[in-house]
N, C-alpha and C. Protein backbone atom coordinates (compact mmCIF):
# COMPACT_ATOMS: atom_id res chain seq x y z
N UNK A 1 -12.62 -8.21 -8.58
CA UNK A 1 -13.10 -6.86 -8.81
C UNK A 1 -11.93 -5.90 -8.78
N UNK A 2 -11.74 -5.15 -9.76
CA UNK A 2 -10.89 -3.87 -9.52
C UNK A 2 -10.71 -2.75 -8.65
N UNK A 3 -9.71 -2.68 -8.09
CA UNK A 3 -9.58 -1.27 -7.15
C UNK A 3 -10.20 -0.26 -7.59
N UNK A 4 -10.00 0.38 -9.13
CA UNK A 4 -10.68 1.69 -9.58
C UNK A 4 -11.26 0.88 -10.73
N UNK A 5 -12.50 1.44 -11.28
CA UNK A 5 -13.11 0.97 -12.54
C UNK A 5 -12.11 1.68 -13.71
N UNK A 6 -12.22 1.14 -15.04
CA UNK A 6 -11.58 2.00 -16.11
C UNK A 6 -11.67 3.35 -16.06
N UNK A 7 -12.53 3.83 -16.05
CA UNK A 7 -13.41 5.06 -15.63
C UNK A 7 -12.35 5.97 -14.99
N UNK A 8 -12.09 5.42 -13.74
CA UNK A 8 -11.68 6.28 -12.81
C UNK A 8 -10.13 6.11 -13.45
N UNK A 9 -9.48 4.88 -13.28
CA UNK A 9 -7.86 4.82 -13.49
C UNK A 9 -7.80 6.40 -15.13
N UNK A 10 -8.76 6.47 -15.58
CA UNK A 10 -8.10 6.78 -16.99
C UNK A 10 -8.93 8.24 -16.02
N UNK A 11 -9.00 8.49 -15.02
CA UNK A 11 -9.29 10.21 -14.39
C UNK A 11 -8.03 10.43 -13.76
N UNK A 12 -7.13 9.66 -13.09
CA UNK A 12 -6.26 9.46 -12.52
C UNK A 12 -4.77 9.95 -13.81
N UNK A 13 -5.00 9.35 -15.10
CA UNK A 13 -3.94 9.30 -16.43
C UNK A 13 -4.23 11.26 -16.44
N UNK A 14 -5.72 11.17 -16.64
CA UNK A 14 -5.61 12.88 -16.72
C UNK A 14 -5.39 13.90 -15.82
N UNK A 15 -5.35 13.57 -14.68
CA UNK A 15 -4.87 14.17 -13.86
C UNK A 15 -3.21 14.72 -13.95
N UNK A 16 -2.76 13.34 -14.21
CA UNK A 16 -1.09 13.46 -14.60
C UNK A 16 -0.74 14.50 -15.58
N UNK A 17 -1.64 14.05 -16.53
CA UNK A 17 -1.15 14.61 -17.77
C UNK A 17 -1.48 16.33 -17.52
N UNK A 18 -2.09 16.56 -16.70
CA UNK A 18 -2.36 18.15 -16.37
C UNK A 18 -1.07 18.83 -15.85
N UNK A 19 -0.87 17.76 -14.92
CA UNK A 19 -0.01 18.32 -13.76
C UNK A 19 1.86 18.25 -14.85
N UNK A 20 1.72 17.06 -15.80
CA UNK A 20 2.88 17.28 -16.67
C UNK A 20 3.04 18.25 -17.68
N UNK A 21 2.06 19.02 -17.79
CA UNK A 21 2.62 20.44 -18.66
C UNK A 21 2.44 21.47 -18.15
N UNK A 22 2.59 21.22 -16.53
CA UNK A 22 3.43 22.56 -16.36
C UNK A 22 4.86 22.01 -15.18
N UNK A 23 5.50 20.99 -15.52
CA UNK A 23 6.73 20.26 -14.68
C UNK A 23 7.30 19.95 -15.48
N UNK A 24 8.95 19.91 -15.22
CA UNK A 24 9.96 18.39 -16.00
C UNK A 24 9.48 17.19 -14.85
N UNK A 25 8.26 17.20 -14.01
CA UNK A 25 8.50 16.04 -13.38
C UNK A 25 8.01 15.21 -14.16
N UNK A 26 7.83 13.89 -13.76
CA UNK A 26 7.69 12.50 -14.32
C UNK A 26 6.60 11.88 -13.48
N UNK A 27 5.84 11.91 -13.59
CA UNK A 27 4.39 11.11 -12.63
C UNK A 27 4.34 9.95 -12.61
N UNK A 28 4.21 9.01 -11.52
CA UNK A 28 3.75 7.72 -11.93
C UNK A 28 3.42 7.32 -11.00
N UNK A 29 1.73 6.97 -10.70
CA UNK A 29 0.98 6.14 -10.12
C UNK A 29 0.95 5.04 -9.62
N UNK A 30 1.05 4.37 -8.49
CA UNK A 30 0.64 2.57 -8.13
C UNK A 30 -0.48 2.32 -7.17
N UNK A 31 -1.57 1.82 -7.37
CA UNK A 31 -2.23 1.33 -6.83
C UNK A 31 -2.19 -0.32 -6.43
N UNK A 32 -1.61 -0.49 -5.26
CA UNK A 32 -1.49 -1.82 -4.91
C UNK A 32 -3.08 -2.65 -4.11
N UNK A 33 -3.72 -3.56 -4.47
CA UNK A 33 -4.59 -4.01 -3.28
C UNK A 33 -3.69 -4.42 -2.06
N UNK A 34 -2.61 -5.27 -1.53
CA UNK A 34 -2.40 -5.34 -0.67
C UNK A 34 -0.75 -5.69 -0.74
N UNK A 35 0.63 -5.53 -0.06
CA UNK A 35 2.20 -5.39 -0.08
C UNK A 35 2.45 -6.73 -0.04
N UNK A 36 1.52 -7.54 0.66
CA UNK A 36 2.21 -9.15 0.67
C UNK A 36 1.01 -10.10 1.33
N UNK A 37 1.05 -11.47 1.12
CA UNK A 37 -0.15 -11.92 1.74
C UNK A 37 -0.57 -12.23 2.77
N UNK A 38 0.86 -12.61 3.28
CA UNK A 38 0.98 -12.52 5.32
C UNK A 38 0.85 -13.69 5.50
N UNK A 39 0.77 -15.03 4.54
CA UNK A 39 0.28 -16.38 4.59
C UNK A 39 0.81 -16.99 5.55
N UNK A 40 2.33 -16.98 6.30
CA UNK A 40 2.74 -17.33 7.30
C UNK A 40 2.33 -17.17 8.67
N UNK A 41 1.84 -15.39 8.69
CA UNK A 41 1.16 -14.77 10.16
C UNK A 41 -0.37 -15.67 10.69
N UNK A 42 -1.21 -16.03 9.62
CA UNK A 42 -2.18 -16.65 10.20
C UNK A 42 -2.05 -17.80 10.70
N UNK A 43 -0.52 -18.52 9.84
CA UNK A 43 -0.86 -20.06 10.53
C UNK A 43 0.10 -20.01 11.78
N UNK A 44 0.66 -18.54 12.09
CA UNK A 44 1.26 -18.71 13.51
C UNK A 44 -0.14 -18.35 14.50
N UNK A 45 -0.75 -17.60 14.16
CA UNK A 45 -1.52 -17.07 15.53
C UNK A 45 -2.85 -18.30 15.36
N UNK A 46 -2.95 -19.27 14.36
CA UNK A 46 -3.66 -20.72 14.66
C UNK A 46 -2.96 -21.33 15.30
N UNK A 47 -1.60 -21.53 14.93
CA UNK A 47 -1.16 -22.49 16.10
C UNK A 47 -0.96 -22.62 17.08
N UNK A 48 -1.01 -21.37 17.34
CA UNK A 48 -0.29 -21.13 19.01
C UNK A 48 -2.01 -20.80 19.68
N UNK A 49 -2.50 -20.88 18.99
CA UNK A 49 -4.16 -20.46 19.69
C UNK A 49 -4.77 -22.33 20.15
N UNK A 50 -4.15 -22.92 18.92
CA UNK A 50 -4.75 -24.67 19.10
C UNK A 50 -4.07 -24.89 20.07
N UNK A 51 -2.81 -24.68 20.42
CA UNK A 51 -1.87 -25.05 21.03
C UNK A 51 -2.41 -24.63 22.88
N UNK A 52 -2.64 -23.30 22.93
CA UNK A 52 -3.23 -22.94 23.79
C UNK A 52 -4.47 -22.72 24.58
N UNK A 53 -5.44 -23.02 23.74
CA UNK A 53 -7.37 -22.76 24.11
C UNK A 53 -7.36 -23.86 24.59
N UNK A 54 -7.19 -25.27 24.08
CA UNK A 54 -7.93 -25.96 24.50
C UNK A 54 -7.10 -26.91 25.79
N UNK A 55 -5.45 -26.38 25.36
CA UNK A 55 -5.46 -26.59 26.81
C UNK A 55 -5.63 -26.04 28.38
N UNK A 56 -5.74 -25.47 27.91
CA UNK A 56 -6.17 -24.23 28.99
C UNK A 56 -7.81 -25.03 29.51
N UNK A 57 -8.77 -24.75 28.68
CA UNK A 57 -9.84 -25.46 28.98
C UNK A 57 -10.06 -27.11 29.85
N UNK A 58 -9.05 -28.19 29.09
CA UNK A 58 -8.88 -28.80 29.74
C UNK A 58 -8.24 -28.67 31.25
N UNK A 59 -7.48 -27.85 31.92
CA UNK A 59 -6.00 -27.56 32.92
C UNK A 59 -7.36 -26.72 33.70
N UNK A 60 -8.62 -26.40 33.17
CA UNK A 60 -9.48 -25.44 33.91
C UNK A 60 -10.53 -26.64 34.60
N UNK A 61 -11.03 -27.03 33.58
CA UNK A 61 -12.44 -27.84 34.31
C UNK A 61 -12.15 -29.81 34.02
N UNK A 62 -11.01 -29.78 33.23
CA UNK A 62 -10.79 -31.48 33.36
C UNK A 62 -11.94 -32.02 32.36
N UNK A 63 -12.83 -31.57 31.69
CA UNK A 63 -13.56 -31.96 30.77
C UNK A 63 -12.79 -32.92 29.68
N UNK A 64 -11.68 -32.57 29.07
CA UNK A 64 -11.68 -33.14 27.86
C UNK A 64 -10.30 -34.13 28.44
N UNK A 65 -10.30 -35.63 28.03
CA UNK A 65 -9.46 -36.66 27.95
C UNK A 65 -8.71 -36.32 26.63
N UNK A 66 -7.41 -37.20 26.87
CA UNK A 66 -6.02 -36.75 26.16
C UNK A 66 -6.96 -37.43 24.20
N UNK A 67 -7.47 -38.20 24.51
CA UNK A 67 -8.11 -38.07 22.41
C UNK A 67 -9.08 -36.65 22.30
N UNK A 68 -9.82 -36.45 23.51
CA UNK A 68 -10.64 -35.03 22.61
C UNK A 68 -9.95 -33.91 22.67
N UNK A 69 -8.72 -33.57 23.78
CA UNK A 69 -7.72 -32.90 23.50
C UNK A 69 -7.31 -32.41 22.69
N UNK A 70 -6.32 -33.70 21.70
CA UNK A 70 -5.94 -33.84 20.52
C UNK A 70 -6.80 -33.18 19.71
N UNK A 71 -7.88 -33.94 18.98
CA UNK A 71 -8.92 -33.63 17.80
C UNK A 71 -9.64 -31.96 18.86
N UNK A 72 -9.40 -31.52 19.61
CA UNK A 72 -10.10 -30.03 19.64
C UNK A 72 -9.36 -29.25 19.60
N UNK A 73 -7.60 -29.72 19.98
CA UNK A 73 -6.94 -28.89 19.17
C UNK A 73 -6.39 -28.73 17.36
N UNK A 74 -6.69 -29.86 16.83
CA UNK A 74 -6.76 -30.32 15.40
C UNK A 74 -7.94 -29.10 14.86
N UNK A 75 -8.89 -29.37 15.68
CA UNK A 75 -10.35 -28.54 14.97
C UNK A 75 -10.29 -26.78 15.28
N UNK A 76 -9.50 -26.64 16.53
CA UNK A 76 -9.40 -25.24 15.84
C UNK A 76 -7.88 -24.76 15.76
N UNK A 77 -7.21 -25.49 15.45
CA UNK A 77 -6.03 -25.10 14.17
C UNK A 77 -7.00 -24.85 12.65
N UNK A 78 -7.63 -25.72 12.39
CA UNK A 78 -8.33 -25.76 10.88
C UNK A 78 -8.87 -24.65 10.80
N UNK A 79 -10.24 -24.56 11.72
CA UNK A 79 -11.20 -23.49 11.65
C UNK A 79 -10.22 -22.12 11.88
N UNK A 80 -9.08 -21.54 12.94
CA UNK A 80 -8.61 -20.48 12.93
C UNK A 80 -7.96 -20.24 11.40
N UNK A 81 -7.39 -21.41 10.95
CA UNK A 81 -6.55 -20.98 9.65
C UNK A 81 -7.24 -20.36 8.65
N UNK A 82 -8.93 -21.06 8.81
CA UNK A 82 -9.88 -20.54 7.56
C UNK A 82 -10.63 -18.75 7.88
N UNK A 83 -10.85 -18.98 9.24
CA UNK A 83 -11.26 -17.74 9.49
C UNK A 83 -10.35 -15.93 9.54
N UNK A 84 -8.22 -16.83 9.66
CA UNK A 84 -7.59 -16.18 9.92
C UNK A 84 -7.24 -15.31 8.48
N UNK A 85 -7.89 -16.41 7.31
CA UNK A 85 -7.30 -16.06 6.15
C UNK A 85 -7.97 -14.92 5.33
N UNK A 86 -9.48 -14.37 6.16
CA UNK A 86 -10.17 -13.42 5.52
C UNK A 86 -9.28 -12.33 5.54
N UNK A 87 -8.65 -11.17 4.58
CA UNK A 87 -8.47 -10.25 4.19
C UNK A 87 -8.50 -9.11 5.70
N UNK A 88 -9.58 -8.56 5.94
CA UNK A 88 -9.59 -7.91 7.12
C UNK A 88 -9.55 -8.77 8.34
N UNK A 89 -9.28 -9.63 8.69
CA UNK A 89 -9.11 -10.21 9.48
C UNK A 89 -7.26 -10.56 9.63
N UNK A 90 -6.86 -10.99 8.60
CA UNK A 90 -5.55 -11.55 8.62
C UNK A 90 -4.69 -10.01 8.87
N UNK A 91 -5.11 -8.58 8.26
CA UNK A 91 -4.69 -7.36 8.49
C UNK A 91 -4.70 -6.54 9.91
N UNK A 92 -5.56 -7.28 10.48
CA UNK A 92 -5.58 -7.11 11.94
C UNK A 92 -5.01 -8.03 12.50
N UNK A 93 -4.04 -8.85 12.71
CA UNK A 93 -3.10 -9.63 13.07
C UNK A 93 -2.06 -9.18 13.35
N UNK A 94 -1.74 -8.34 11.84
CA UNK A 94 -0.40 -8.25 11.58
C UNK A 94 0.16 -6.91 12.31
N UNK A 95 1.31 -6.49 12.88
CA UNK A 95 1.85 -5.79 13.28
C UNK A 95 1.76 -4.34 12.63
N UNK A 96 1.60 -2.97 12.80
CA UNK A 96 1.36 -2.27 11.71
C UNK A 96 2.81 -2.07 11.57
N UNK A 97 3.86 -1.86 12.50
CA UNK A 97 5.05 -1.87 11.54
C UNK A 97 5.77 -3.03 10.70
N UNK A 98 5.34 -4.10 10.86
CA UNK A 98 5.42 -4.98 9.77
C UNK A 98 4.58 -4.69 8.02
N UNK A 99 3.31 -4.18 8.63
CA UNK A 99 2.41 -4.04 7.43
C UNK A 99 3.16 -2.74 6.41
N UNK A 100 3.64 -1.87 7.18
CA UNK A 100 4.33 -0.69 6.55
C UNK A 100 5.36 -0.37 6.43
N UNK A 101 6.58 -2.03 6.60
CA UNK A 101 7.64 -2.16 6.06
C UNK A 101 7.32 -3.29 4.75
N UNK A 102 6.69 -3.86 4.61
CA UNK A 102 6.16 -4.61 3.72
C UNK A 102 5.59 -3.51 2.68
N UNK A 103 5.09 -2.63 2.78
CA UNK A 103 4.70 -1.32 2.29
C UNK A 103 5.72 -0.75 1.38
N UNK A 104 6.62 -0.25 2.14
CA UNK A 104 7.30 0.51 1.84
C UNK A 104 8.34 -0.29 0.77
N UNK A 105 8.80 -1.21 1.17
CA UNK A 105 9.21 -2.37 -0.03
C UNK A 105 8.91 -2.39 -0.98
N UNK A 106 7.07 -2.69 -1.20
CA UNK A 106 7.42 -2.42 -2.50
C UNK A 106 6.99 -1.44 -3.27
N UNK A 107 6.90 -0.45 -2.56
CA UNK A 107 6.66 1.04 -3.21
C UNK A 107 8.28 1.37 -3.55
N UNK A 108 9.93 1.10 -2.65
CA UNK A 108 10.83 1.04 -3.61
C UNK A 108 10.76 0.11 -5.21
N UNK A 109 10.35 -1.18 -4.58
CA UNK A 109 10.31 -2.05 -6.00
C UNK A 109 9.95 -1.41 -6.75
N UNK A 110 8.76 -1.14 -6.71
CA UNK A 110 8.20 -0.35 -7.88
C UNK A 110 8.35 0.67 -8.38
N UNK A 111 9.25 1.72 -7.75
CA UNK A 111 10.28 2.69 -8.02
C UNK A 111 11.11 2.44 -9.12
N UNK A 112 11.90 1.22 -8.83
CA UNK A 112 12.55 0.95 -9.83
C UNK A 112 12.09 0.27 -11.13
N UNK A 113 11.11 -0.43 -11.12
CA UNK A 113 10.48 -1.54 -11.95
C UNK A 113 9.11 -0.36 -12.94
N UNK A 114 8.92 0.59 -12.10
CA UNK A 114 8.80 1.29 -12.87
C UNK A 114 9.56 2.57 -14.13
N UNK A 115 11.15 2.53 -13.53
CA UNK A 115 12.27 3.11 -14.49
C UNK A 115 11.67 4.45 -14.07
N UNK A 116 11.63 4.93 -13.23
CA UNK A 116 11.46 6.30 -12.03
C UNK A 116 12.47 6.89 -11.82
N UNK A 117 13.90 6.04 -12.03
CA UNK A 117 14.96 5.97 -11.54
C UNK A 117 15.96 6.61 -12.69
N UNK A 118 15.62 6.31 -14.19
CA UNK A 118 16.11 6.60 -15.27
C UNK A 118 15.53 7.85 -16.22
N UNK A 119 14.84 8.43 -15.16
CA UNK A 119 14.43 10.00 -16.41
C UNK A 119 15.79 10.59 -16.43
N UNK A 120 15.15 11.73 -17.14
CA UNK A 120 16.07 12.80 -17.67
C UNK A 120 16.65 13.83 -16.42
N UNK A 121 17.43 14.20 -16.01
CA UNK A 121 17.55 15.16 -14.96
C UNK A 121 17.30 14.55 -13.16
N UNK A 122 16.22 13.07 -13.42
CA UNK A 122 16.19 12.24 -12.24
C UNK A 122 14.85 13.36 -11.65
N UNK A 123 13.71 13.22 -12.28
CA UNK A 123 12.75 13.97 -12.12
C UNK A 123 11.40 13.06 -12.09
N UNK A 124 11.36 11.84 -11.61
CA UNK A 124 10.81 10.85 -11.18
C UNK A 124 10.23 10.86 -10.00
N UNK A 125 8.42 10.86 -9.66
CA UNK A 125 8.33 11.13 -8.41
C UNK A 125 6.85 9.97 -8.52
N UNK A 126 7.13 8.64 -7.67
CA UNK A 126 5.62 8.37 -7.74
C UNK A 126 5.36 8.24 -6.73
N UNK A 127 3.95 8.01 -6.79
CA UNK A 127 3.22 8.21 -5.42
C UNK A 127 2.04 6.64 -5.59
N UNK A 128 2.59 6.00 -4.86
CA UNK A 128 2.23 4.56 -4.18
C UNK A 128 0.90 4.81 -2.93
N UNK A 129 0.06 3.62 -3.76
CA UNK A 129 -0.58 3.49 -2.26
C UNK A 129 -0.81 2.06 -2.05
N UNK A 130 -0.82 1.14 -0.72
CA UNK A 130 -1.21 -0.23 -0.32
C UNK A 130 -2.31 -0.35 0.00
N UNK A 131 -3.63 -0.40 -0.62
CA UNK A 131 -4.92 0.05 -0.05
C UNK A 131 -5.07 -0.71 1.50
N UNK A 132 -5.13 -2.14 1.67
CA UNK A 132 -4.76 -3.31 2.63
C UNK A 132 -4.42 -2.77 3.70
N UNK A 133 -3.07 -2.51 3.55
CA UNK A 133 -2.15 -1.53 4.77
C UNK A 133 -2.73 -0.27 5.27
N UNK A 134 -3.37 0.60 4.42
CA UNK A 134 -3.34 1.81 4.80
C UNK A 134 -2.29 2.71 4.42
N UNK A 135 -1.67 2.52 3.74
CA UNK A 135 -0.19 3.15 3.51
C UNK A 135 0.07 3.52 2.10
N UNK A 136 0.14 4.57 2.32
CA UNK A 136 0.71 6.10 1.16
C UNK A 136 2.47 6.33 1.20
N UNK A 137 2.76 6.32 0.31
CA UNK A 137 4.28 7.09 0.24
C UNK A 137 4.35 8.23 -1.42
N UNK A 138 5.05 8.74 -0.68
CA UNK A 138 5.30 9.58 -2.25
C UNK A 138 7.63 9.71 -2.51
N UNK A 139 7.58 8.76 -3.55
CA UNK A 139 9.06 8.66 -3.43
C UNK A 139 9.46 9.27 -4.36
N UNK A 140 10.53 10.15 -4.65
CA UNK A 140 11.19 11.22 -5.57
C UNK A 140 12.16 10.67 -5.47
N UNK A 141 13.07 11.05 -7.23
CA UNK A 141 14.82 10.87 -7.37
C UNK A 141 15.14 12.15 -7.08
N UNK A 142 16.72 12.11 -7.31
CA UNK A 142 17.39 13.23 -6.79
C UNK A 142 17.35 14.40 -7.35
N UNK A 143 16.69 14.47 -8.65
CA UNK A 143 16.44 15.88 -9.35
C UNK A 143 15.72 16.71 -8.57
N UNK A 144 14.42 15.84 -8.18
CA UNK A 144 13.56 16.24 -7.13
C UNK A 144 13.91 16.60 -5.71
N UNK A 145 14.56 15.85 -4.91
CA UNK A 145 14.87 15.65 -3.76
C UNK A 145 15.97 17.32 -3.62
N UNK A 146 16.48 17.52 -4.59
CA UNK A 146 17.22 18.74 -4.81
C UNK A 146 16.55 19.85 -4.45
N UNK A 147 15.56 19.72 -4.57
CA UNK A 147 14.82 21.30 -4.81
C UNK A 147 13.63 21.13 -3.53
N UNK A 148 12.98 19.89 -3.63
CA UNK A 148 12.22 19.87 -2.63
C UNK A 148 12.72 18.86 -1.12
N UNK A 149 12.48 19.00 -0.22
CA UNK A 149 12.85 18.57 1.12
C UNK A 149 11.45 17.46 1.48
N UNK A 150 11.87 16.38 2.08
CA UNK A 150 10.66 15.45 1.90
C UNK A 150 9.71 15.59 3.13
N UNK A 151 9.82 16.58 4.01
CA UNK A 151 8.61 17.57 4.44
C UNK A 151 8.24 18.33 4.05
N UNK A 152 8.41 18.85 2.61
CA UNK A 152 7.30 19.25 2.07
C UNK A 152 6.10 18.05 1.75
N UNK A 153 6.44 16.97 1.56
CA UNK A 153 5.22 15.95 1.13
C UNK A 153 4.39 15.17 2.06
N UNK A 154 4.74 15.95 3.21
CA UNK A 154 4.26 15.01 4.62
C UNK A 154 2.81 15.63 4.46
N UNK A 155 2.78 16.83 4.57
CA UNK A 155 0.77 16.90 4.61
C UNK A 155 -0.30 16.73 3.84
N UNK A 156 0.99 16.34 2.20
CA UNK A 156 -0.08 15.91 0.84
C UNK A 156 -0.36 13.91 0.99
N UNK A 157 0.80 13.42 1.89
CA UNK A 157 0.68 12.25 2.01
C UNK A 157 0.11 11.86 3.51
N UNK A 158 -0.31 12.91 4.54
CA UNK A 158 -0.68 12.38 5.53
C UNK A 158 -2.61 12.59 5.39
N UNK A 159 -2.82 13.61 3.78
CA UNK A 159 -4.66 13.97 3.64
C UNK A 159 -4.89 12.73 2.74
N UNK A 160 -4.15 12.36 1.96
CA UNK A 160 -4.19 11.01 1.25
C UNK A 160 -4.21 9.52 1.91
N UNK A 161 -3.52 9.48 3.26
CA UNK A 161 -3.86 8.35 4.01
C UNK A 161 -5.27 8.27 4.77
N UNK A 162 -5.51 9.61 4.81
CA UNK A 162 -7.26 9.38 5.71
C UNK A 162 -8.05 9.06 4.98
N UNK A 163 -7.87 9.73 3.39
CA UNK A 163 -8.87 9.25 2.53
C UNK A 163 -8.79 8.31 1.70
N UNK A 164 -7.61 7.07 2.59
CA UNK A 164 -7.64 5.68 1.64
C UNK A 164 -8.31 5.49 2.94
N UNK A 165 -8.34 5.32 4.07
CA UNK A 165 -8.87 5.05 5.07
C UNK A 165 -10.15 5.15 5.10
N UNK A 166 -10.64 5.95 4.63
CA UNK A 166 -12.02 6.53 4.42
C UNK A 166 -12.83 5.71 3.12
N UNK A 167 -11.87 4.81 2.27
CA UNK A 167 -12.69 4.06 1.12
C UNK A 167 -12.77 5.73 -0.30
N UNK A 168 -11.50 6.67 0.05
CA UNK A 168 -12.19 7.56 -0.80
C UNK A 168 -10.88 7.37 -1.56
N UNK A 169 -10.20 6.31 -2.32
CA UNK A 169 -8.95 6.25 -2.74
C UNK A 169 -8.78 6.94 -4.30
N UNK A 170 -10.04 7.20 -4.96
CA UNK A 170 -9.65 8.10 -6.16
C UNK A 170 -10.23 9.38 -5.79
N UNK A 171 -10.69 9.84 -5.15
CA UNK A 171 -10.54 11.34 -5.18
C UNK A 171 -9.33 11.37 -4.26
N UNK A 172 -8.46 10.81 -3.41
CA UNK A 172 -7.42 10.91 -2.76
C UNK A 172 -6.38 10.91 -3.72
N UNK A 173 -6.00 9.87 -4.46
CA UNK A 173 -5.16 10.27 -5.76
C UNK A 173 -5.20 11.75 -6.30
N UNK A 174 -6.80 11.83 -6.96
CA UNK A 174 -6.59 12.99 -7.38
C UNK A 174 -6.20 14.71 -6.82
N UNK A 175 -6.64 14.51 -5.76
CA UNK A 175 -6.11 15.43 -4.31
C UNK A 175 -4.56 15.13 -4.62
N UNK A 176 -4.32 14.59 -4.15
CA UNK A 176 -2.71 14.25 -4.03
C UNK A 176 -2.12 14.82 -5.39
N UNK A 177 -2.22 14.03 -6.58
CA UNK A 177 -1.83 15.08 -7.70
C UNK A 177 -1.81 16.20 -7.95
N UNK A 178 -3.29 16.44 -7.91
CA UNK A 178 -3.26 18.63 -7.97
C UNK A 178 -2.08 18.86 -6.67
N UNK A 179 -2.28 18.32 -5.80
CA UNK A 179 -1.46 19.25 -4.44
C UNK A 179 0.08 19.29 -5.31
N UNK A 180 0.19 17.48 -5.23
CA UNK A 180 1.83 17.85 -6.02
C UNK A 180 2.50 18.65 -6.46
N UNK A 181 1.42 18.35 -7.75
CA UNK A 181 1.41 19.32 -9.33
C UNK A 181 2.06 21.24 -8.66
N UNK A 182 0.77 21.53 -7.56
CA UNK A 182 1.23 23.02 -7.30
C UNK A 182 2.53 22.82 -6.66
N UNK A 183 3.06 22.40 -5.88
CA UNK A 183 4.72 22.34 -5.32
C UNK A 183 5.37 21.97 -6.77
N UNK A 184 5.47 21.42 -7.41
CA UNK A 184 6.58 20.58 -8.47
C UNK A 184 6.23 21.99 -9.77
N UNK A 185 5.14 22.58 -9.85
CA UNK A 185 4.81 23.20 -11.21
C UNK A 185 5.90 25.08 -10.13
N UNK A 186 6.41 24.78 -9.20
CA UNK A 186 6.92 25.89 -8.27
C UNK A 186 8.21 26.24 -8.35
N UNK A 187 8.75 24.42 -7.92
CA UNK A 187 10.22 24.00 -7.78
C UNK A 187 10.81 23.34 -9.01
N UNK A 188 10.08 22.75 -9.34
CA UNK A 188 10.43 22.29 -10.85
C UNK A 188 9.62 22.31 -12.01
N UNK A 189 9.89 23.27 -12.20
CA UNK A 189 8.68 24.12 -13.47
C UNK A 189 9.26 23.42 -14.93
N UNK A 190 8.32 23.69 -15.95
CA UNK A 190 8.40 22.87 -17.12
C UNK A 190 9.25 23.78 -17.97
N UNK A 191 10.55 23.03 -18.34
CA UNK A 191 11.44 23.78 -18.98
C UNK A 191 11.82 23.28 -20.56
N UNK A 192 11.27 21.89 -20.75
CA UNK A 192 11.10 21.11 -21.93
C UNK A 192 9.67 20.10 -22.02
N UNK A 193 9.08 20.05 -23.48
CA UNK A 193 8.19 18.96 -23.24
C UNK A 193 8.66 18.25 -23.81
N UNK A 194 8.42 17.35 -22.68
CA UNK A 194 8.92 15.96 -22.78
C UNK A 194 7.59 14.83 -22.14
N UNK A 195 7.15 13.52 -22.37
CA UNK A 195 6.68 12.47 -21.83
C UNK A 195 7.32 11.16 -21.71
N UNK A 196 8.41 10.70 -20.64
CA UNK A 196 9.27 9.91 -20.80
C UNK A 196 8.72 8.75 -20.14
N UNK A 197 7.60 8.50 -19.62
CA UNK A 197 6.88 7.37 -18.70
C UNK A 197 5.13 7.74 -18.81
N UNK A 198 4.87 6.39 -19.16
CA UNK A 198 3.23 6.27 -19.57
C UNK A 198 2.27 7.07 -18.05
N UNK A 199 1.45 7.64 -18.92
CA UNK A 199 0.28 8.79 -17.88
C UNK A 199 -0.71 7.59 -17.54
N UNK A 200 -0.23 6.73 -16.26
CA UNK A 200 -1.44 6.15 -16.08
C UNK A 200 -1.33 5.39 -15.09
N UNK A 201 -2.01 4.68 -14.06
CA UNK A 201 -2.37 4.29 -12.79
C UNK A 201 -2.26 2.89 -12.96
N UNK A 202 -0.92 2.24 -12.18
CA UNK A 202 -0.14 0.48 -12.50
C UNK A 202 -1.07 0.36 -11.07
N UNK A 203 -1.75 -0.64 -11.70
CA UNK A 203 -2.95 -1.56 -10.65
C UNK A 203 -2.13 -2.59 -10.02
N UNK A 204 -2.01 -3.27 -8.63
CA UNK A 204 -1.50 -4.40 -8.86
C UNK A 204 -2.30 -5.15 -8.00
N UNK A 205 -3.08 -5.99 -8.27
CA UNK A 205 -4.11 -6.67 -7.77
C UNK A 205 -3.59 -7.69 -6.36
């Protein structure tokens, strides 16, 4: 299933395209479902759980001999790995500053891989979200970074994290854009038209 239906991603393209005639900025959208899969984190906190429950249980009441030992720690290594691997489950494992350096990774990647990096004047500003994580960034080149100070973007990116939090991730986009749009249509007002990067919302499943 898709993060936004067509519907919405192409409300998200118009949003941009509003906010680009009245800026030289450069818009560009990412909607990530989740920064990485964490496939390693679950089979540590199974192992060290097989490793530990059931001996503990045995070292408590002497119930289990050294074969049911074995096979009850076999059985929940298996069962933790399957249960560890659900989505909200494996995200509550993980460290949140792990989850939001994993984040932030590849909201650079995609900085560059989106060519954010190569406008005109360096007027490249996108705004990433990790739905998974919880985590919003809004990253600008130096055309931008010139004029605006990156506390100005702390309270358009800290109303946008409650409302990915909240399950409200396209009217949070679109919040986030208009807010932009008024700072960037301020500091960097539209002095040529130009469209140097596609008006539209990179999904990455």
């Amino acid at each position: 299933m898709a993060l936004l239906s067509e519907f919405e991603q192409r409300q998200v393209a118009e949003a941009i395209a509003r906010v680009e005639q009245q800026t030289d900025a450069e818009l560009v959208t990412v909607l990530a479902a989740r920064a990485d899969d964490y496939a390693y984190i679950p089979l540590l906190w199974a192992s060290l759980l097989a490793l530990v429950v059931p001996g503990l249980v045995h070292y408590a009441t002497g119930w289990l001999n050294m074969h049911l030992l074995l096979l009850a720690q076999w059985a929940t290594f298996i069962v933790l790995c399957l249960v560890f691997r659900l989505p909200r489950i494996t995200t509550r494992l993980i460290p949140r500053s792990v989850r939001h350096w994993r984040a932030s990774n590849l909201a650079r990647r995609q900085f560059l891989e989106q060519n954010l990096h190569h406008t005109v004047g360096g007027t490249g500003v996108l705004i990433f979200v990790s739905e998974a994580e919880r985590y919003v960034e809004i990253l600008v080149d130096e055309g931008i970074s010139r004029r605006l100070d990156n506390k100005n973007w702390h309270a358009i990116v800290q109303a946008f994290t409650q409302q990915v939090k909240q399950g409200q991730t396209l009217q949070g986009f679109l919040d986030c854009i208009a807010s932009s749009g008024e700072l960037l249509k301020e500091h960097v007002p539209l002095t040529q038209s130009r469209n140097e990067l596609p008006n539209r919302l990179v999904v990455l499943n």
